[in-house]
Structure formats: C-alpha cells, structure tokens
Protein backbone atom coordinates (compact mmCIF):
# COMPACT_ATOMS: atom_id res chain seq x y z
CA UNK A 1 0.00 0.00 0.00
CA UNK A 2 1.39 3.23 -0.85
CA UNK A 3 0.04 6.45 0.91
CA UNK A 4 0.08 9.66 0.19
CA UNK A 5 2.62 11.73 2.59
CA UNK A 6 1.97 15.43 3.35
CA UNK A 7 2.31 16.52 6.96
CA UNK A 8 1.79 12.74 7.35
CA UNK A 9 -0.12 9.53 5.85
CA UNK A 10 -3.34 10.13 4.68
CA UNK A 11 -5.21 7.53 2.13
CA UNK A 12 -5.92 8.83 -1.27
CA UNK A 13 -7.81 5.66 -2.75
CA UNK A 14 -10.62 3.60 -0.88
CA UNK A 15 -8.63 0.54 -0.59
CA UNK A 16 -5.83 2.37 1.06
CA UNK A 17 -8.64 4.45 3.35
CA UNK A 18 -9.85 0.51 3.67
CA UNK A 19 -6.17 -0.86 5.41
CA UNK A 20 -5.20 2.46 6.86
CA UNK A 21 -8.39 1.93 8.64
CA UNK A 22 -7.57 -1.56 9.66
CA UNK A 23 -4.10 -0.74 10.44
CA UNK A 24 -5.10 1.54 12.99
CA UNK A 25 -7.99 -0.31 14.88
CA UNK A 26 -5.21 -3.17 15.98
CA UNK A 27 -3.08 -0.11 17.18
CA UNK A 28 -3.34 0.88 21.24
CA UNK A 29 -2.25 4.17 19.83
CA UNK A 30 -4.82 5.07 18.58
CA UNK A 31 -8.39 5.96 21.44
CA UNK A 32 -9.98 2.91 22.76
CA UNK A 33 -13.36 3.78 21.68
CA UNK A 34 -11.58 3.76 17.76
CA UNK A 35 -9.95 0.69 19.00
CA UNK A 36 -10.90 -2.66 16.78
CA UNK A 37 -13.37 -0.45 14.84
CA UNK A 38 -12.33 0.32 10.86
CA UNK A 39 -15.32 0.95 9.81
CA UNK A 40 -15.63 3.77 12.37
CA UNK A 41 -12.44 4.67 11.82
CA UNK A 42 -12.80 5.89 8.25
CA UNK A 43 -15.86 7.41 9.25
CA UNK A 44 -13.88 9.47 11.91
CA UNK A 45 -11.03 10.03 9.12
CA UNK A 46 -14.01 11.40 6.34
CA UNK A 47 -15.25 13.69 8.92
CA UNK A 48 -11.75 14.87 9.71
CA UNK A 49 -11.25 15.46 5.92
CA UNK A 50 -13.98 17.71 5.51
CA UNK A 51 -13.46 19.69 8.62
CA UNK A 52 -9.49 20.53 7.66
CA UNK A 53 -7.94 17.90 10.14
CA UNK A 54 -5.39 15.35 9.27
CA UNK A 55 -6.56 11.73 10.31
CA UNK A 56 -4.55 11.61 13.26
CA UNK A 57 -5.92 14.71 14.43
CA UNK A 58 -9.75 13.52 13.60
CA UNK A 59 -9.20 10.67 15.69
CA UNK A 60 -7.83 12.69 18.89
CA UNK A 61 -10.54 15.41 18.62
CA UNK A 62 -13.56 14.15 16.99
CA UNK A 63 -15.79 11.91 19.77
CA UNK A 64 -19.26 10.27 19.11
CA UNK A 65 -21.33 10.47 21.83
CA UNK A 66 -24.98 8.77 21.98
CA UNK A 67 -24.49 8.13 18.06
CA UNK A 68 -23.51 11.48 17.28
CA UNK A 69 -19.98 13.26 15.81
CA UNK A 70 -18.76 15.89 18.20
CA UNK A 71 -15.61 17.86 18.64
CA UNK A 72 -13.97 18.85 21.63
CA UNK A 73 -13.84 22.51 22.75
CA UNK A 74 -9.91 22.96 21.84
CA UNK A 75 -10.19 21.57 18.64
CA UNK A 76 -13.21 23.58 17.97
CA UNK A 77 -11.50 26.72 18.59
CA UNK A 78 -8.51 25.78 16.48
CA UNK A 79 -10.66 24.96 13.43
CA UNK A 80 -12.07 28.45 13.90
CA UNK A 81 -8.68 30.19 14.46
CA UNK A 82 -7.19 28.38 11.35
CA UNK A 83 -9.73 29.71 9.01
CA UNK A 84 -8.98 33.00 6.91
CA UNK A 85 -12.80 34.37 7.80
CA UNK A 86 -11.99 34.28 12.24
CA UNK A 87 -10.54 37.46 13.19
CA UNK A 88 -10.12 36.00 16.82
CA UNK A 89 -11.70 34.89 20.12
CA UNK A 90 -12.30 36.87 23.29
CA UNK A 91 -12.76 34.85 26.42
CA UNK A 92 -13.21 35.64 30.20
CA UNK A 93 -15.30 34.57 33.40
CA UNK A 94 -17.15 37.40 34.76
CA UNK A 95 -18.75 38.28 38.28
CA UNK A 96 -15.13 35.94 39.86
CA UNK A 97 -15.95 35.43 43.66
CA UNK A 98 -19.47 36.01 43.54
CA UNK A 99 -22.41 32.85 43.64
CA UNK A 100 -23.40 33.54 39.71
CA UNK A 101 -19.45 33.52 37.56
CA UNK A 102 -20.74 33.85 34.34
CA UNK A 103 -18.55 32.52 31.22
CA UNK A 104 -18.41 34.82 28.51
CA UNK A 105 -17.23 34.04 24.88
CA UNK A 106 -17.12 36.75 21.76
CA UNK A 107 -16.34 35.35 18.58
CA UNK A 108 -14.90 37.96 15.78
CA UNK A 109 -15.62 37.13 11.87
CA UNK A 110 -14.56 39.27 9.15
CA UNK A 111 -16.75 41.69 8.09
CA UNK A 112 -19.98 40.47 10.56
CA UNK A 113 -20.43 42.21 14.22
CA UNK A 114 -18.75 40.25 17.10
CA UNK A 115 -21.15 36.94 18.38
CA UNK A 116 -21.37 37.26 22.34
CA UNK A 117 -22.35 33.97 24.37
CA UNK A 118 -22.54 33.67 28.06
CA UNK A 119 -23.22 30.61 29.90
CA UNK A 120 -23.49 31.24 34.12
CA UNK A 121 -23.89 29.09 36.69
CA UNK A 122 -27.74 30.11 37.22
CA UNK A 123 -27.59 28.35 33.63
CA UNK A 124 -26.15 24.93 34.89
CA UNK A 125 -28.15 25.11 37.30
CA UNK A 126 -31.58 25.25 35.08
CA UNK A 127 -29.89 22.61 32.88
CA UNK A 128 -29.39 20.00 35.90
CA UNK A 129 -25.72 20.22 35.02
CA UNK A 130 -24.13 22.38 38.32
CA UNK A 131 -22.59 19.43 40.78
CA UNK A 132 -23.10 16.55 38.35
CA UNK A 133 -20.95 13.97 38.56
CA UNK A 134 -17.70 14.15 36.97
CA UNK A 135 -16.27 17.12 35.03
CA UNK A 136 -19.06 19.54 36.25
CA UNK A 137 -17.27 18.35 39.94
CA UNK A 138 -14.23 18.05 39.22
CA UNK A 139 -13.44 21.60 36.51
CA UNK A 140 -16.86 23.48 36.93
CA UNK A 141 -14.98 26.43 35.94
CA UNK A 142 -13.41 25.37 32.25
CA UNK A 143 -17.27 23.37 31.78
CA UNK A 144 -19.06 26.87 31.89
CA UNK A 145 -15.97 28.22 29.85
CA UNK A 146 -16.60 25.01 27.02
CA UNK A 147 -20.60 25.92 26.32
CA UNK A 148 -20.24 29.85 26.07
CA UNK A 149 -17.25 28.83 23.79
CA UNK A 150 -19.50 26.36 22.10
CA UNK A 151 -22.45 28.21 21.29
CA UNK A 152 -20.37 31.50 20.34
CA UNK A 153 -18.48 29.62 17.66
CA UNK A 154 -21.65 27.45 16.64
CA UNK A 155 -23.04 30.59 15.92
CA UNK A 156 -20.76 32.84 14.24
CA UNK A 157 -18.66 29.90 12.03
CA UNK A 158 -21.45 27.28 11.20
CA UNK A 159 -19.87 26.95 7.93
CA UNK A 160 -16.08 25.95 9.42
CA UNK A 161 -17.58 23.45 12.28
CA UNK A 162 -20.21 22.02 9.76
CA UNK A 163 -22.66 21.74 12.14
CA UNK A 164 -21.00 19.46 14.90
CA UNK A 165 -21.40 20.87 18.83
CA UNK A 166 -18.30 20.32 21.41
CA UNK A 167 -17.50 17.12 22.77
CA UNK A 168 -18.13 18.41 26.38
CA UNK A 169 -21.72 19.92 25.44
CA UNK A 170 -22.50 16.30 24.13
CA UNK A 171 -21.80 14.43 27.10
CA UNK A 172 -24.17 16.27 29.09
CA UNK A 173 -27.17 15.73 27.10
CA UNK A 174 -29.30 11.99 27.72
CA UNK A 175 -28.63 8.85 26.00
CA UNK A 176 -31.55 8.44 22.92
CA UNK A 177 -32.72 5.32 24.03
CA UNK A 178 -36.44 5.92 22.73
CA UNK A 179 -37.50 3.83 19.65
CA UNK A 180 -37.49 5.83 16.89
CA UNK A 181 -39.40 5.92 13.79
CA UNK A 182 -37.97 4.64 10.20
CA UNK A 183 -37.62 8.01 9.19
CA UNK A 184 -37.09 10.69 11.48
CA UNK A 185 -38.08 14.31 10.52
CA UNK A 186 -38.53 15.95 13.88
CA UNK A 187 -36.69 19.56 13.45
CA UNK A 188 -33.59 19.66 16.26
CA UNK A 189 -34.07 22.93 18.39
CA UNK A 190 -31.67 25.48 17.49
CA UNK A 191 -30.47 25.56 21.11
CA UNK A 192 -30.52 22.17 22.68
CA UNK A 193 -29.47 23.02 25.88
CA UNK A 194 -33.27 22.61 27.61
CA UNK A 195 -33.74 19.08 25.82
CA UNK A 196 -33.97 16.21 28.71
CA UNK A 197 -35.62 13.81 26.31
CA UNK A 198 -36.38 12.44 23.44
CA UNK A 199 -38.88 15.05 21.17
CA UNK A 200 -41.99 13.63 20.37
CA UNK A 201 -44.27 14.75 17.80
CA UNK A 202 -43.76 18.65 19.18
CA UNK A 203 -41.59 19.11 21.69
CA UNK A 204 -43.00 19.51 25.30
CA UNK A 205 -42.64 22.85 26.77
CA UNK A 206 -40.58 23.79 28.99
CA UNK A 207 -41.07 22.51 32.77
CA UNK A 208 -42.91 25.21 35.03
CA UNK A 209 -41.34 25.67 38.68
CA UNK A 210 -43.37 23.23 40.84
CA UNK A 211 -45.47 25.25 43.15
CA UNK A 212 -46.18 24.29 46.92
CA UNK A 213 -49.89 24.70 46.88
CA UNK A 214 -51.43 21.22 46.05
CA UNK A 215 -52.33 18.47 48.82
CA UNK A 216 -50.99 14.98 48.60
CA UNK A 217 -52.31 12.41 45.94
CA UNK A 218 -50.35 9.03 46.52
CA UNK A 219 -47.89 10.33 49.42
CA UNK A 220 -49.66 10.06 51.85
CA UNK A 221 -49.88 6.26 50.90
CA UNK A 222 -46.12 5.58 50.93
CA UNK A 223 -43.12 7.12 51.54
CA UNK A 224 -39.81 4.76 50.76
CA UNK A 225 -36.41 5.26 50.31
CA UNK A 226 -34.92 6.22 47.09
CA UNK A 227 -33.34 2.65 46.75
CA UNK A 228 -36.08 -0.03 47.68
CA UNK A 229 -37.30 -0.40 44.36
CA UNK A 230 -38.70 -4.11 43.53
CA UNK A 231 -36.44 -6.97 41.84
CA UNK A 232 -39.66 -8.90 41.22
CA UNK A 233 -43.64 -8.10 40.13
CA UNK A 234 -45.17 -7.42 43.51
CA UNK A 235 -48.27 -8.80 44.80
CA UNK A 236 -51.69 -6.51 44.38
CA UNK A 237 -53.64 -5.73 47.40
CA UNK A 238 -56.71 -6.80 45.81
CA UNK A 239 -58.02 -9.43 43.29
CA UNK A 240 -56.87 -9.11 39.52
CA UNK A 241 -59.41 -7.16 38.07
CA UNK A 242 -60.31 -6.66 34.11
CA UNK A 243 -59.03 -4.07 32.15
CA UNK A 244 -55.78 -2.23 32.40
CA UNK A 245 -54.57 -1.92 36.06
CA UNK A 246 -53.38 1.53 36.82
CA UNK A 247 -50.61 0.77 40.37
CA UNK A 248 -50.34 2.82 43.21
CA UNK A 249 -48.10 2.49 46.12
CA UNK A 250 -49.31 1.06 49.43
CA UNK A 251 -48.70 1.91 52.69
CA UNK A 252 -45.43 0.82 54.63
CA UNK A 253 -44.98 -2.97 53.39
CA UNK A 254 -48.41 -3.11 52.32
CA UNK A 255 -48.47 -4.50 48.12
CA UNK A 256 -49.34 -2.21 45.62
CA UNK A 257 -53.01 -1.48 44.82
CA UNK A 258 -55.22 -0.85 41.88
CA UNK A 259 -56.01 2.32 41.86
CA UNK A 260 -58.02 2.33 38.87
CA UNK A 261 -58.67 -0.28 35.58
CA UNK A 262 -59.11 1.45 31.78
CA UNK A 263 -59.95 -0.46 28.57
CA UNK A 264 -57.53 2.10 26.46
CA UNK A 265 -53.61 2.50 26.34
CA UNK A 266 -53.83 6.48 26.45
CA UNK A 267 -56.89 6.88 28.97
CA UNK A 268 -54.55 4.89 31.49
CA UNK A 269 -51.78 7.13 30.02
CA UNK A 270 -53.41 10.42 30.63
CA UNK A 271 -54.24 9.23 34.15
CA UNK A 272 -50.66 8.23 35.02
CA UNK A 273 -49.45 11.80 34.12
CA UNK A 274 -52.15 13.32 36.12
CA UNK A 275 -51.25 11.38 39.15
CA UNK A 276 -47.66 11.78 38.94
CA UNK A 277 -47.76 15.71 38.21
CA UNK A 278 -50.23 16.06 41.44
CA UNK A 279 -47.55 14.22 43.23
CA UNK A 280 -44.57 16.09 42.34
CA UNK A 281 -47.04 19.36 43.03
CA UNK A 282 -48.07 17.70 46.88
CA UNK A 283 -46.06 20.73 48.52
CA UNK A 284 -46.56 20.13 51.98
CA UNK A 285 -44.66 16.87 51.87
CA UNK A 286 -40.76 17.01 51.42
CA UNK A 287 -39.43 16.95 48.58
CA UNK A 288 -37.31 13.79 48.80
CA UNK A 289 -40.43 11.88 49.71
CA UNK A 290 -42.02 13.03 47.09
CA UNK A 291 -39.93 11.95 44.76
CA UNK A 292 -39.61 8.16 46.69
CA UNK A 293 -43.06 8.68 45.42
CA UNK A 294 -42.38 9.31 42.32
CA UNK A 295 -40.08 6.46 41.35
CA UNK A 296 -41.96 4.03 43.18
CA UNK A 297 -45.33 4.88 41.48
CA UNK A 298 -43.20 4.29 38.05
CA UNK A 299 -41.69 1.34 38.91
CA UNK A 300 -44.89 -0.43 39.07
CA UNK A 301 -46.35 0.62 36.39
CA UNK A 302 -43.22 0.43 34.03
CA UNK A 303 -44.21 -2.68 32.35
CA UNK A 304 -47.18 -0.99 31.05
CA UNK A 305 -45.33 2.15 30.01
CA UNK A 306 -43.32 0.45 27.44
CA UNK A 307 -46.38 -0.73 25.91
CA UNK A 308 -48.30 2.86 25.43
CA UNK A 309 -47.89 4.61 22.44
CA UNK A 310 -44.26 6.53 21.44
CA UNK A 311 -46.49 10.20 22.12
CA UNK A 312 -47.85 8.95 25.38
CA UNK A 313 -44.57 7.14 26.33
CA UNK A 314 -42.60 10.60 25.74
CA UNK A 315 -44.33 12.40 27.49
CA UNK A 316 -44.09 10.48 30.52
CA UNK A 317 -40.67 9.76 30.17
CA UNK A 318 -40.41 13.88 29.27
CA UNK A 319 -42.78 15.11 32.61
CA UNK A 320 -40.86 12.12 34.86
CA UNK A 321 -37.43 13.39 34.88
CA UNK A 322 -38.55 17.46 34.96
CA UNK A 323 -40.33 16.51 38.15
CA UNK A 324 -37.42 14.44 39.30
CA UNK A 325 -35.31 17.44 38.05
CA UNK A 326 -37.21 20.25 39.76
CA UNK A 327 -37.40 18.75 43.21
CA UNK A 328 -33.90 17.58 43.25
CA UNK A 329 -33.08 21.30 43.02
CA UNK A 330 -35.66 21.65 45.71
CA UNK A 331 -33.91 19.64 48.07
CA UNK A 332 -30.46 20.79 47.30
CA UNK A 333 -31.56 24.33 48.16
CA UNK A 334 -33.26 23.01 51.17
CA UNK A 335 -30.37 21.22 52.28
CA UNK A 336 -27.77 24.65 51.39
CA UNK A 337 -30.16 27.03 53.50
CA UNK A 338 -29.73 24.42 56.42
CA UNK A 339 -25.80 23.94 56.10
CA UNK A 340 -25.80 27.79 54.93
CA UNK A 341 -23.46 26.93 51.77
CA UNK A 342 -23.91 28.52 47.94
C-alpha cells in the first residue's frame, strides 16, 4: 500500500482508506473507543477530511457520543482560528468570587459584528448540570468556559464546524434510548441546551417551577427510600381485576393497589401523568419523599409504560425526569439554607 505523505499519511484511494483503517484499529495508539473499529475509523477520518484535520488529528478530537460526531472545545477553537474568515476569540469569566461567575465568549468574523455567548452558573443550574458527577465536579470552571465557547463559535462559524457541537456539550445531554421511527423528521431545536428527552411529535414545553400549593395524591400512601425499588412483580392488594390496572403504592410494606382499571392504552396514560404531576405538586410533603413517590409509582407501572404509544410514552418519560429534576433542586436548596453553603 502506498500512501500519500503530506504533513503525514493520509489515504488517497478507498482501498488504502480501507487498510489504513484496519491498520489503525489493531493499534493501542490510537483511542480505545476507535480501538478494533475500521469501519468507524474511516468514518472518523471522512469527517476529519472535511473539517481541515489530518486523520490523526480527527481521531484525537472528533468523539461520538450517543451516536452522534462531536468535537472537543480545543479543537473547535482551532478549526475556527485556522480559518482566513476568524478574526479572533475573546474569552473571560465574569462576576469571579461572587455565587453567579458567568462565562463569557465573543467570537470575531470578518466583516460580521462580534457573536457574544454567556453561559453562568444560574444556567447549569436550570440545565441539571451544576454538581453533576464528573467534570461539572471536578473543573466546573473550564465546563461553563466550554458551552459559552460552544455556542459563540456554533453561531458565528457554522460553515467551518459544519454543524458538529463540542465534545463536552455532548456528554451532558441523555442517551436516545427511545424507539425511533424509520424516518425521522422531527426539526432539532436550534439551542438544545433545555432538551432532557427524546422530542416527540412537538416538543414539550418547557417545565414550570413546581409550586407548593397542592395536597398529597399518593404520598400520603407511601413514603420509601430512594433505593427499595422491587427486583420482582409485587403482589396486588386486591383481586386481579379486568381491564388495564393503573398501580399505586401502598402503605409501609403493604403491596401495591389498583387504583383504577381502563380499557384504552392512552386513557390509562393520561391518568398516570395526572397522578404523577399532582404528586410532584403535593407541597406540603418534602421533597425527597415526594420523589420516593415518584419512582416508586413508576416502577410499578413500568411494564405498562413500554407498551403505550411513542407520544404517550414521551411524554411520561419527558414530565418524569422534569419533576425528578425540579425537586432535586428543591432539596439541594433546602439542604444549602440548612448547612448555609452557595
């Protein structure tokens, strides 16, 4: 095989893309997610190509993440540097030493006025991401840094990043583990920072603050730890009944009980919603237990979730984790006024 040799080997046939590819895989040099994987390989390499890297470069700084190419943030601001139309890039943290450091990113482009992006923590924060586990923990600082820098350069050089987001804005958005149709024309949001599932048909609005001024539905009936989910079916309190059983939690170790029966997928569906959204809303019962509730009430009733229509399912899976979402925040601010931390 003979390759072609600029700043490096690069393939210029498809058989030699072929065995470079294969070379590679059975190298340890090479990232172990490329490891043992050609065909991914070349993929990686194409994508490289088109962006202005050489291969080796594609394969240290292009990632795919829940089936999708991404770049990291360095790499994303060399691409832009490199290109004759960047006139530069301006970053800083602003409001140092305060609760609320806001990252701030302004990208320059010939002959266009400068693109400003910001990204604060009050914005983690509303995205679930301030505190999460990993580099959120561990570099909070450079993580707010990465998405102003992201969405600037998105923004103001579409053209040079070809429509691929940073590496670290990737990670931080939920697996798509939803079934999807055979041909999927659902528009992508032109900022997918709010997305926390899967968009059905439309995607669902945006989840309201949960006020404190509804009594309990189904806490009052149980309150569990967080951790005592089922391994196996449980029993029902009462006789099997026709219809579709809709499960509530009992009391202490009392089993489950049938809190209603419905002849139709989305009437159970609609009722499931409005039983877990008056949960989450019980606001005179503690957040945590509420959402014990919450993932005890879906637990039992997860076998007939996967069953209800992709709409329906969405929308659970959708209203689920905002709930979760919003009184997780709950508690965390409940537990900062009592230590008295930020």
């Amino acid at each position: 095989m003979q390759l072609t040799t600029t700043k490096g080997f690069a393939p210029a046939t498809m058989g030699e893309a072929i065995e470079f590819s294969r070379m590679l895989s059975e190298s340890s040099m090479v990232p172990k997610a490329y490891q043992g994987k050609p065909q991914d390989i070349m993929v990686c390499v194409q994508w490289g190509y088109e962006l202005g890297l050489a291969p080796m470069q594609a394969l240290q700084n292009i990632a795919v993440i829940n089936g999708k190419p991404s770049v990291y943030g360095d790499a994303m601001a060399a691409l832009v540097q490199a290109s004759p139309v960047c006139e530069g890039i301006e970053e800083r943290i602003d409001n140092e030493g305060t609760v609320n450091p806001v990252a701030v990113c302004i990208a320059h482009r010939k002959g266009r006025k400068p693109v400003t992006a910001t990204f604060s923590v009050e914005d983690a924060k509303r995205a679930g991401l301030w505190g999460k586990q990993g580099p959120w923990q561990a570099y909070p600082k450079r993580m707010l840094q990465m998405r102003a820098r992201g969405f600037a350069l998105r923004d103001a050089f579409p053209d040079v990043l070809k429509g691929l987001i940073s590496a670290e804005e990737a990670q931080d958005y939920p697996e798509d583990t939803a079934p999807r149709p055979i041909k999927d024309v659902t528009p992508v949001p032109a900022n997918p920072l709010d997305m926390i599932a899967p968009p059905a048909a439309t995607t669902p609005p945006p989840a309201p603050e949960v006020p404190e001024d509804l009594e309990p539905i189904l806490v009052d009936e149980y309150v569990p730890d967080l951790d005592d989910a089922p391994e196996e079916p449980p029993e029902l309190a009462t006789a099997p009944v026709d219809g579709i059983p809709l499960l509530t939690p009992g009391k202490d170790d009392e089993p489950p009980k049938v809190h209603a029966t419905h002849q139709d997928l989305n009437a159970w569906a609609d009722q499931f919603i409005e039983l877990m959204d008056k949960t989450a809303r019980a606001g005179k019962v503690p957040p945590r237990q509420r959402m014990s509730v919450l993932k005890k009430f879906r637990d039992l009733n997860e076998s007939i979730i996967q069953k209800v229509d992709l709409g329906k399912k969405s929308e659970i899976v959708s209203m689920y984790g905002r709930r979760i979402r919003a009184l997780g925040a709950q508690l965390k601010d409940a537990t900062d006024a009592e230590t008295g931390t930020e």
